[in-house]
C-alpha atoms as a PDB file:
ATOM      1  CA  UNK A   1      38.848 -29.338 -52.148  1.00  0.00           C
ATOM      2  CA  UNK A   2      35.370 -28.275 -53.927  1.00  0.00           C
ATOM      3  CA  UNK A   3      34.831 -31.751 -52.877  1.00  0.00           C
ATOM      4  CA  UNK A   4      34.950 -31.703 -49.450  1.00  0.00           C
ATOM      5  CA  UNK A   5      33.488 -27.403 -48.985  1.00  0.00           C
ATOM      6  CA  UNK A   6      29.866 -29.913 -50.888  1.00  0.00           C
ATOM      7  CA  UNK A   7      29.982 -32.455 -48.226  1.00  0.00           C
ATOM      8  CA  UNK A   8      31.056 -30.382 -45.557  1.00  0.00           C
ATOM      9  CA  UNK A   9      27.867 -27.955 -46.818  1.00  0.00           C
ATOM     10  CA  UNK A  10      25.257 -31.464 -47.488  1.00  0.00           C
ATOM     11  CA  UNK A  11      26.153 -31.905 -43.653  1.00  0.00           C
ATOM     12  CA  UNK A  12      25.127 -28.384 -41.886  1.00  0.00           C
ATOM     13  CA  UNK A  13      22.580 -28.560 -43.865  1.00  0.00           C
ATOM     14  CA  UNK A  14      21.325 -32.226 -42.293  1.00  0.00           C
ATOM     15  CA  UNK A  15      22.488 -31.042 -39.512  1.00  0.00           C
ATOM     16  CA  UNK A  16      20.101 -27.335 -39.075  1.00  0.00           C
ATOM     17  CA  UNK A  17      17.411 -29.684 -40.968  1.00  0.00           C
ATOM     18  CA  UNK A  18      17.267 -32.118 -38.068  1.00  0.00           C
ATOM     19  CA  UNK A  19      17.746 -29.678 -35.727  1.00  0.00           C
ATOM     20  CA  UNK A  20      14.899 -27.799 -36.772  1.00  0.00           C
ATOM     21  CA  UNK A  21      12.992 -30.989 -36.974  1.00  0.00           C
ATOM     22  CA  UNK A  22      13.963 -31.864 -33.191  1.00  0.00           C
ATOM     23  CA  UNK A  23      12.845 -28.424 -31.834  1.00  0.00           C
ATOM     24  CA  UNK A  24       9.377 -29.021 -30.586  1.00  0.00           C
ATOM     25  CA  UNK A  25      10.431 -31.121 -28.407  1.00  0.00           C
ATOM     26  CA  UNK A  26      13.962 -28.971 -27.069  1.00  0.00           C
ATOM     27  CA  UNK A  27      12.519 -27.832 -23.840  1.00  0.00           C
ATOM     28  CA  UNK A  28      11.461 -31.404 -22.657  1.00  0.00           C
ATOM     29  CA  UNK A  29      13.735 -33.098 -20.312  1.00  0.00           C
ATOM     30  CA  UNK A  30      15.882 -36.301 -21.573  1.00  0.00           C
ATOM     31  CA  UNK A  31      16.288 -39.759 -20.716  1.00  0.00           C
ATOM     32  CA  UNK A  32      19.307 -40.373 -18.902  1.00  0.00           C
ATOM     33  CA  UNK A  33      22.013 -41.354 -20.062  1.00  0.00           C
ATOM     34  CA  UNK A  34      22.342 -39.357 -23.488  1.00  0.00           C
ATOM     35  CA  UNK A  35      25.447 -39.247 -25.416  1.00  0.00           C
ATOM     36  CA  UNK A  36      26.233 -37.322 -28.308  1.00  0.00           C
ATOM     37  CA  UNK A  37      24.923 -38.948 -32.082  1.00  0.00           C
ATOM     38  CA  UNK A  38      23.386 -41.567 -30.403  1.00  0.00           C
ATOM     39  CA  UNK A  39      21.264 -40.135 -27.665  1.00  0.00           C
ATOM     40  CA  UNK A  40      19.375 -43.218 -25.715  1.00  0.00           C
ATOM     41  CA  UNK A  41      20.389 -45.781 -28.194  1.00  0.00           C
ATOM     42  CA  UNK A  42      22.893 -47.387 -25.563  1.00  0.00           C
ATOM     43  CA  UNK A  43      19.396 -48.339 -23.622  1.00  0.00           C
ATOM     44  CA  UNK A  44      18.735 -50.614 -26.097  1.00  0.00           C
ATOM     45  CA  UNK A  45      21.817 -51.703 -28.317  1.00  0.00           C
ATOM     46  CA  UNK A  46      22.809 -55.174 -27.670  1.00  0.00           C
ATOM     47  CA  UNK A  47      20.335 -56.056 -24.959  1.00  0.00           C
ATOM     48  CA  UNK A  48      18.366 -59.031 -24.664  1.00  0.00           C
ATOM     49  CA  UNK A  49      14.284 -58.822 -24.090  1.00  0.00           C
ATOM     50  CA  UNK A  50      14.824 -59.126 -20.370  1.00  0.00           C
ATOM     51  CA  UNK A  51      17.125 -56.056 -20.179  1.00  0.00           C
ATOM     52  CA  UNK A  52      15.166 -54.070 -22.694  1.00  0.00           C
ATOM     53  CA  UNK A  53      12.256 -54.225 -20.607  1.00  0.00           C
ATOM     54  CA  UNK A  54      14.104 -53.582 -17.314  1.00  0.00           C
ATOM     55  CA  UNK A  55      16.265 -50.867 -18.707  1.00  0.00           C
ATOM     56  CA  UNK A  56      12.891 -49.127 -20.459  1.00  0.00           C
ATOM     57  CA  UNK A  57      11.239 -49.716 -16.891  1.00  0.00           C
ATOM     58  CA  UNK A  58      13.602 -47.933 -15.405  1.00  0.00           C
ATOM     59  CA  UNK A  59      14.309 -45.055 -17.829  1.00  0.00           C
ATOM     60  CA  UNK A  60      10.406 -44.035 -17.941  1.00  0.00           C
ATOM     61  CA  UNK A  61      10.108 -44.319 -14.378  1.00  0.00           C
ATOM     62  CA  UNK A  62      10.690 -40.269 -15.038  1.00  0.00           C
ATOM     63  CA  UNK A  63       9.211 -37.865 -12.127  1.00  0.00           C
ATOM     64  CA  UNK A  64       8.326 -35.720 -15.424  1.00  0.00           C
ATOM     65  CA  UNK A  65       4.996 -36.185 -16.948  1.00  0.00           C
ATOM     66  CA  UNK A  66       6.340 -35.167 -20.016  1.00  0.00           C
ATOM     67  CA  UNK A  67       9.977 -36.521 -21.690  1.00  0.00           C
ATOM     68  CA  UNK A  68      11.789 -37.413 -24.971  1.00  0.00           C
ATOM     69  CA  UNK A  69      13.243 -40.780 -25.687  1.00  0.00           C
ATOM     70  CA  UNK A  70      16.453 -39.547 -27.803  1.00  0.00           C
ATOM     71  CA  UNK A  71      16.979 -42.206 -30.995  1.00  0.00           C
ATOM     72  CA  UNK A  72      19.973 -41.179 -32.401  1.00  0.00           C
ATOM     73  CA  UNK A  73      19.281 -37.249 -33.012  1.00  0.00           C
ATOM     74  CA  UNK A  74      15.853 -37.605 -33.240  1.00  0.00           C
ATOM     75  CA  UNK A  75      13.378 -37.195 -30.192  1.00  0.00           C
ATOM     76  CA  UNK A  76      10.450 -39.340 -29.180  1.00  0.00           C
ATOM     77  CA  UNK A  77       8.032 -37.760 -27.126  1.00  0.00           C
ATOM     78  CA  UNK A  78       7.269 -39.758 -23.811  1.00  0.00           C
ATOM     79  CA  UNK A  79       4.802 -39.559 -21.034  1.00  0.00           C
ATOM     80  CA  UNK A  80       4.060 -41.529 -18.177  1.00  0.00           C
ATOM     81  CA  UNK A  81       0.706 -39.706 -17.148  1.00  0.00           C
ATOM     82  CA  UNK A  82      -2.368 -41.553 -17.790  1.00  0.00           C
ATOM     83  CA  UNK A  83      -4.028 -37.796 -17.504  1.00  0.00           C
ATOM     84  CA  UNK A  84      -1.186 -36.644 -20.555  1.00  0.00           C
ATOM     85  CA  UNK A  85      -2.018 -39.859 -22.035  1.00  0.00           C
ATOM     86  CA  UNK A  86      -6.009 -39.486 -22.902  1.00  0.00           C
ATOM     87  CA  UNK A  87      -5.127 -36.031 -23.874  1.00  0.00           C
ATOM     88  CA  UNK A  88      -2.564 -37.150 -26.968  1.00  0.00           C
ATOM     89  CA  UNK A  89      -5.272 -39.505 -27.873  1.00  0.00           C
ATOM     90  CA  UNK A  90      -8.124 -37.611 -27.902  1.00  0.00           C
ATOM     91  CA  UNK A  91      -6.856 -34.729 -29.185  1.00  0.00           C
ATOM     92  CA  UNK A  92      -8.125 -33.774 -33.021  1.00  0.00           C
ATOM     93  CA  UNK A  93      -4.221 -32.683 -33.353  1.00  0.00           C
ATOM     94  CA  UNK A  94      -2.619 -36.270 -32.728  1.00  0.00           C
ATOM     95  CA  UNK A  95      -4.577 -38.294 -35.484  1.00  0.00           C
ATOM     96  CA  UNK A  96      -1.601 -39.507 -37.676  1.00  0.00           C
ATOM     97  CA  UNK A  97      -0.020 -42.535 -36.584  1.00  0.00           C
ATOM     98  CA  UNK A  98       3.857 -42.155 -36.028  1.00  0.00           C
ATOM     99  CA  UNK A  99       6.088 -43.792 -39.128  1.00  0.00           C
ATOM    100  CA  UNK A 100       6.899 -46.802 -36.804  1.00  0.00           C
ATOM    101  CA  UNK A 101       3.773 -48.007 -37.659  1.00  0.00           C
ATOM    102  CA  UNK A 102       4.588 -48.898 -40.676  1.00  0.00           C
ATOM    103  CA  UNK A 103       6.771 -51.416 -40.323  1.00  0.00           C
ATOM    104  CA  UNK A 104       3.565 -53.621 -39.264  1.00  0.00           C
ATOM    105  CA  UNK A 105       2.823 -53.555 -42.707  1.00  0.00           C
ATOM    106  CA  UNK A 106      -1.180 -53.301 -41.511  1.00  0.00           C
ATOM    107  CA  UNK A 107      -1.798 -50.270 -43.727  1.00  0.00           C
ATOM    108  CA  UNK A 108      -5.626 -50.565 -44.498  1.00  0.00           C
ATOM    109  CA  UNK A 109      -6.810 -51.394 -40.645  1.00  0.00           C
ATOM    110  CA  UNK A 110      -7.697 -49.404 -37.586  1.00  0.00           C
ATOM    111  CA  UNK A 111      -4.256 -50.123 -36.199  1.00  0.00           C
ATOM    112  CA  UNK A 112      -1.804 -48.910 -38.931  1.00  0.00           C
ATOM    113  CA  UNK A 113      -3.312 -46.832 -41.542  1.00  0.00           C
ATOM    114  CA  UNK A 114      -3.525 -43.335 -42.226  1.00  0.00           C
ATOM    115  CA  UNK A 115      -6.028 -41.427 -40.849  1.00  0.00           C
ATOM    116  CA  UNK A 116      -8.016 -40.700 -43.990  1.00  0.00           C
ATOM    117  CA  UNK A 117      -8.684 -44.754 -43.422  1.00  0.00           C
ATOM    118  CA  UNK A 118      -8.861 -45.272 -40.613  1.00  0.00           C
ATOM    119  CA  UNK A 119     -11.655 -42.394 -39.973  1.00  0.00           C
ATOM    120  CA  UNK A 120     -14.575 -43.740 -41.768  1.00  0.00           C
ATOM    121  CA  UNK A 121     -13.870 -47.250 -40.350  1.00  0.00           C
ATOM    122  CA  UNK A 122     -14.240 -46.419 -37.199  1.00  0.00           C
ATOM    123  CA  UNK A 123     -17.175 -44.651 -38.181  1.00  0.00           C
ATOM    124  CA  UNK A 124     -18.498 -47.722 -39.488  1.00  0.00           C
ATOM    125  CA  UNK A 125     -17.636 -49.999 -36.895  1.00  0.00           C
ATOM    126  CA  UNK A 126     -18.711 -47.654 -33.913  1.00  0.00           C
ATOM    127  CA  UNK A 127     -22.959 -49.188 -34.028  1.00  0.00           C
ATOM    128  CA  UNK A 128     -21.404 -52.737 -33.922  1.00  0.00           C
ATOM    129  CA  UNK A 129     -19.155 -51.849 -30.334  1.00  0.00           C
ATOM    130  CA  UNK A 130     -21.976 -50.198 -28.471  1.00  0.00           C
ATOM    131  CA  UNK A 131     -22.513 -50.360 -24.978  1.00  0.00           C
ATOM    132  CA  UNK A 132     -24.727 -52.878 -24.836  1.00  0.00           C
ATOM    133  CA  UNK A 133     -22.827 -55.743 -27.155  1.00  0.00           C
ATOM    134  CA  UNK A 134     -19.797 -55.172 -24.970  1.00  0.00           C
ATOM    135  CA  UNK A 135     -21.971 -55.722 -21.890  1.00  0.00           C
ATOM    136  CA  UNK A 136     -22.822 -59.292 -24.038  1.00  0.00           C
ATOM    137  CA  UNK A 137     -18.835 -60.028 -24.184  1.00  0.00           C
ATOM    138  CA  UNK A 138     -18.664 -60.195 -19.993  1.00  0.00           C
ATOM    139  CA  UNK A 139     -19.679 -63.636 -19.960  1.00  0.00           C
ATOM    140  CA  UNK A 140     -16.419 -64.656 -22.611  1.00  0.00           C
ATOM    141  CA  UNK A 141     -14.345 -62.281 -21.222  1.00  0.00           C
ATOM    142  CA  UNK A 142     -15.030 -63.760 -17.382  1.00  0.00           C
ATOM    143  CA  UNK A 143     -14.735 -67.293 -18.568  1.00  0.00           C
ATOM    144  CA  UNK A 144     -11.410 -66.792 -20.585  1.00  0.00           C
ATOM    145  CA  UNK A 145      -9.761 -64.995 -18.362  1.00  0.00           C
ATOM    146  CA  UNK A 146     -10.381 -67.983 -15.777  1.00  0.00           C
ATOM    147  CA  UNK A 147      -8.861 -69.829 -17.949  1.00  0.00           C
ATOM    148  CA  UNK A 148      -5.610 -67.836 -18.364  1.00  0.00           C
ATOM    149  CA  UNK A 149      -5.603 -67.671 -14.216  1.00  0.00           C
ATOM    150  CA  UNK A 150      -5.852 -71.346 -14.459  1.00  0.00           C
ATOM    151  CA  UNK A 151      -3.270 -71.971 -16.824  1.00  0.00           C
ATOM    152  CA  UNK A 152      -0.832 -69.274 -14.848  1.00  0.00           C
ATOM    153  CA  UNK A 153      -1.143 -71.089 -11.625  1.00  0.00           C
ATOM    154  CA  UNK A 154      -0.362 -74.831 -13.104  1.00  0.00           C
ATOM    155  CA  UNK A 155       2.690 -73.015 -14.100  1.00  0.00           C
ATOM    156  CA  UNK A 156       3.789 -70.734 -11.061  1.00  0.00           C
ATOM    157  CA  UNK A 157       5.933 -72.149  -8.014  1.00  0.00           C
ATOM    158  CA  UNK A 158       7.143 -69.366  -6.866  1.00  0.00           C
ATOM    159  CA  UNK A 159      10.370 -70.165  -7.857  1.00  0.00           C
ATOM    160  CA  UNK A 160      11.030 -70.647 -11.319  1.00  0.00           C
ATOM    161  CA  UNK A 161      10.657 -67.418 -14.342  1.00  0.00           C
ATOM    162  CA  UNK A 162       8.101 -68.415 -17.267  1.00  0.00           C
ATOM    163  CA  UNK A 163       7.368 -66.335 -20.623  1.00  0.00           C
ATOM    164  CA  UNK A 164       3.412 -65.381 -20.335  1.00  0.00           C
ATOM    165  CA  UNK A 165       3.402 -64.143 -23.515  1.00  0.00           C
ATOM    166  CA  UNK A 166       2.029 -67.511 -25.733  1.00  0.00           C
ATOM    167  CA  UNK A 167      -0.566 -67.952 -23.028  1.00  0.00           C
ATOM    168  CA  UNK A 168      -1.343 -63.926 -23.616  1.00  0.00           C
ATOM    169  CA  UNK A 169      -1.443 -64.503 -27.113  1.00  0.00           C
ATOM    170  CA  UNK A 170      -3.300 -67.267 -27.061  1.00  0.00           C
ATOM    171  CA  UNK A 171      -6.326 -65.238 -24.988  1.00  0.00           C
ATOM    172  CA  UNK A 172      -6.160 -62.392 -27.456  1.00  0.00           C
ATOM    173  CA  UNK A 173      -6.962 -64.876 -30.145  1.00  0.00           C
ATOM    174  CA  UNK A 174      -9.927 -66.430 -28.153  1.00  0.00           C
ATOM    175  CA  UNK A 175     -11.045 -62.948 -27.655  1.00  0.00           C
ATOM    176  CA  UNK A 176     -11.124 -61.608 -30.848  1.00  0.00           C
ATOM    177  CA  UNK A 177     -11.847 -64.570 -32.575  1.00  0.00           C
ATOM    178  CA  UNK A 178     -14.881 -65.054 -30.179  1.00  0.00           C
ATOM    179  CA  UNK A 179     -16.288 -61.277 -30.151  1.00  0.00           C
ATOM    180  CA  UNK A 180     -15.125 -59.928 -33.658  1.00  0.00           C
ATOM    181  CA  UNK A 181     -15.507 -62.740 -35.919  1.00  0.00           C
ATOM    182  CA  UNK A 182     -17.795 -65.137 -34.174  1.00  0.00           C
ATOM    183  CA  UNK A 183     -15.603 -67.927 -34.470  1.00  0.00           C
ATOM    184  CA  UNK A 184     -14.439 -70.339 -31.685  1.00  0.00           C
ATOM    185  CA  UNK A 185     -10.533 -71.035 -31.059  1.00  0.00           C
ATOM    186  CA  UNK A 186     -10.774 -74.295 -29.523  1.00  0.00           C
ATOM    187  CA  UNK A 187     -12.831 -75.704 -32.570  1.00  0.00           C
ATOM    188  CA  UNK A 188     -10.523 -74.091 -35.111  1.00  0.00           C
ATOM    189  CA  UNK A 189      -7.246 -76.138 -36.267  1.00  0.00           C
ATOM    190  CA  UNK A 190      -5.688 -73.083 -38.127  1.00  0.00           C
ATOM    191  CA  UNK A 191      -6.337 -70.646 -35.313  1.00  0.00           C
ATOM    192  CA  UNK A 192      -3.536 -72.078 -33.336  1.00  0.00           C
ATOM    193  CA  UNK A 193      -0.760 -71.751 -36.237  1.00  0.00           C
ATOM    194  CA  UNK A 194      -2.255 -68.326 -36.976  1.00  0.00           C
ATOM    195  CA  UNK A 195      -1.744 -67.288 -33.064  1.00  0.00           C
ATOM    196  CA  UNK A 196       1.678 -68.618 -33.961  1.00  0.00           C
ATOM    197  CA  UNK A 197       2.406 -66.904 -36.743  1.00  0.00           C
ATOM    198  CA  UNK A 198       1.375 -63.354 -35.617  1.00  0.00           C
ATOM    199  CA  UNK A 199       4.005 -63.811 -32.552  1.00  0.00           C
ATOM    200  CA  UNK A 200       6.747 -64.243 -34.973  1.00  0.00           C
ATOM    201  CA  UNK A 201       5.518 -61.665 -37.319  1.00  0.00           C
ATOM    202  CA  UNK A 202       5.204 -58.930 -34.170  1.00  0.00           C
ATOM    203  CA  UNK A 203       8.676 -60.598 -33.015  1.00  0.00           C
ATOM    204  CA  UNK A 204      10.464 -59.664 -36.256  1.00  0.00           C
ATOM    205  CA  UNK A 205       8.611 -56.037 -36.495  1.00  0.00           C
ATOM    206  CA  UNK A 206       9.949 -54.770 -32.987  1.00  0.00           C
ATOM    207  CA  UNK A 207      13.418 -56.737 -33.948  1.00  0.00           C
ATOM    208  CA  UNK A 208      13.442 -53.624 -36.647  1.00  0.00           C
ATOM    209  CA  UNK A 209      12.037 -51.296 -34.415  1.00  0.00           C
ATOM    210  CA  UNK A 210      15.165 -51.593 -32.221  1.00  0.00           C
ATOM    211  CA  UNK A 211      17.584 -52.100 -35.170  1.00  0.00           C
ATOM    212  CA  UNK A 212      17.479 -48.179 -36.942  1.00  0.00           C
ATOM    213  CA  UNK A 213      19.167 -49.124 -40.204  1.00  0.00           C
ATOM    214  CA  UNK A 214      16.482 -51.499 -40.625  1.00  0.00           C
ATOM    215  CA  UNK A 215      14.083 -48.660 -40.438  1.00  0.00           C
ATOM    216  CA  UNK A 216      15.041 -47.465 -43.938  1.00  0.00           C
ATOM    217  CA  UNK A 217      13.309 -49.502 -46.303  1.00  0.00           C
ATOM    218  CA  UNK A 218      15.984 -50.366 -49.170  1.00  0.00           C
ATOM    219  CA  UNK A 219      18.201 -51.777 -46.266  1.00  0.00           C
ATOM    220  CA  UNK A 220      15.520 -53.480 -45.068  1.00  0.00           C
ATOM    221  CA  UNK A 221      14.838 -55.547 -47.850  1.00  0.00           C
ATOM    222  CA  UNK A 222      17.967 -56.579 -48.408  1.00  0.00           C
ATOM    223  CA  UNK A 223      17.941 -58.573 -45.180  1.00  0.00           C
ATOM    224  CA  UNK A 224      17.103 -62.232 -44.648  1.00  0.00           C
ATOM    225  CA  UNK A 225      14.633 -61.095 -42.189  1.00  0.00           C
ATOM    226  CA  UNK A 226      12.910 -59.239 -44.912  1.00  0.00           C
ATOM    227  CA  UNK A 227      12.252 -62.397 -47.164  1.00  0.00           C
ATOM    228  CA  UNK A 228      11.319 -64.418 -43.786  1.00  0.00           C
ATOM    229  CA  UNK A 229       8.757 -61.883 -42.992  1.00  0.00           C
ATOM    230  CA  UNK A 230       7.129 -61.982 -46.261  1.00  0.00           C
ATOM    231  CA  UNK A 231       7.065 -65.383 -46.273  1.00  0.00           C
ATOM    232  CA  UNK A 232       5.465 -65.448 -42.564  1.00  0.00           C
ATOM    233  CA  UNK A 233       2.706 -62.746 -43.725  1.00  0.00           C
ATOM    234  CA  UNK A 234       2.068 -64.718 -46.934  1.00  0.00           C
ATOM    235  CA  UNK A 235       0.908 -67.539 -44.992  1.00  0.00           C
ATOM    236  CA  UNK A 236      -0.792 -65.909 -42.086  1.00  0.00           C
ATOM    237  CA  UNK A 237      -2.863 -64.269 -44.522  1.00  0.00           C
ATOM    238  CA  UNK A 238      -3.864 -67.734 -45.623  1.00  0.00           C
ATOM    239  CA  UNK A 239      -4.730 -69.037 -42.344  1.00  0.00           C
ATOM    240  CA  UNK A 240      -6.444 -65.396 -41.698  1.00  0.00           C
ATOM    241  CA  UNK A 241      -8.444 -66.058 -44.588  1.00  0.00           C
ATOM    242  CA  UNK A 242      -9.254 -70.190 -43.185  1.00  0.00           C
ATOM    243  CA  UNK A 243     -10.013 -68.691 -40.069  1.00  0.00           C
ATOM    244  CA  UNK A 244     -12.286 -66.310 -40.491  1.00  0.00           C
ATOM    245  CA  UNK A 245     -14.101 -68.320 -43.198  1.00  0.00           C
ATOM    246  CA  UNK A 246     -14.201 -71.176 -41.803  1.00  0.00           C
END
């Protein structure tokens, strides 16, 4: 009996714990459907990337500016608004990335880490992105993105569905491979296994976005997709390395 008055007590106390963690966001409207426990889960549980995308598509096609995403019992705050949009980014209050992040495993870039990082890089890197060098990056940025219309229409009839996303990856490669480290692709044999690698790596991070007992890390690692990962990072880091030195 004392047993089950301690677990009965553990749970109202997750329970007014979450709750109280979940009120900032009670008076925004929800995605629809929500079901009890699981909130907005069933938008993504068992789908394949086609439905996520069309489901998601649909779901945030919300006349509010403002919603919440429920995952599980905890809300995510949506918006829609590109006006609501520049204000959560620009706003001295919204500086922390979200825990999702995380799971990138990118904790000492612009991208990932914590703000106390991130900060004075930015600060550093500011001078080097001025107006004027981007003006200098027109000329790449023209010419590649010829190329990706080029390599779009060899592979459009009209008729039959493709996946853009290699040739996508492939131009954010060029690009940043081009403008940040000064290196050309096309002249580069790792460059194309380190395009490759990244895909998988991003593949397997949103594969544990979408799978929430994955999120806790001590499950996590007791996957096979944990060891793959590592093993997939290991190397990229490798070719990173070849790449940028080369």
């Amino acid at each position: 009996m004392l047993v089950l008055v301690v677990l009965v007590a553990c749970l109202a106390i997750l329970w007014l714990y979450i709750r109280r963690r979940a009120s900032f966001a009670a008076s925004l409207p929800t995605i629809e459907p929500c079901h009890p426990l699981i909130g907005n889960l069933m938008l993504i549980i068992g789908k394949n990337s086609e439905q996520l995308f069309e489901g998601f598509q649909r779901a945030f096609a919300n006349p509010a500016k403002l919603f919440k995403f429920m995952a599980g019992v905890m809300p995510v705050v949506v918006t829609n608004d590109p006006d609501i949009t520049q204000k959560i980014l620009t706003s001295p209050d919204c500086l922390e990335k979200a825990f999702l992040y995380k799971f990138f495993r990118l904790d000492h870039g612009l991208f990932a880490a914590d703000y106390d990082i991130w900060k004075g890089q930015r600060k550093t890197l500011n001078p080097t992105f001025n107006q004027k060098i981007l003006h200098g990056f027109i000329p790449l940025f023209d010419k590649y993105s010829q190329e990706l219309v080029q390599s779009l229409n060899s592979l459009a009839d009209g008729k039959t569905a493709f996946n853009i996303s290699p040739l996508m990856h492939r131009l954010a490669m060029k690009t940043i491979c081009a403008t940040t480290i000064g290196v050309e692709f096309e002249r580069n044999s790792d460059a194309d296994r380190l395009s490759e690698l990244l895909q998988r790596i991003f593949h397997m991070t949103f594969k544990r976005l979408f799978r929430f007992h994955w999120h806790f890390e001590w499950i996590y690692r007791l996957t096979e997709e944990y060891k793959k990962d590592m093993e997939l990072r290991t190397e990229a880091y490798t070719f990173g390395d070849e790449v940028a030195f080369y």
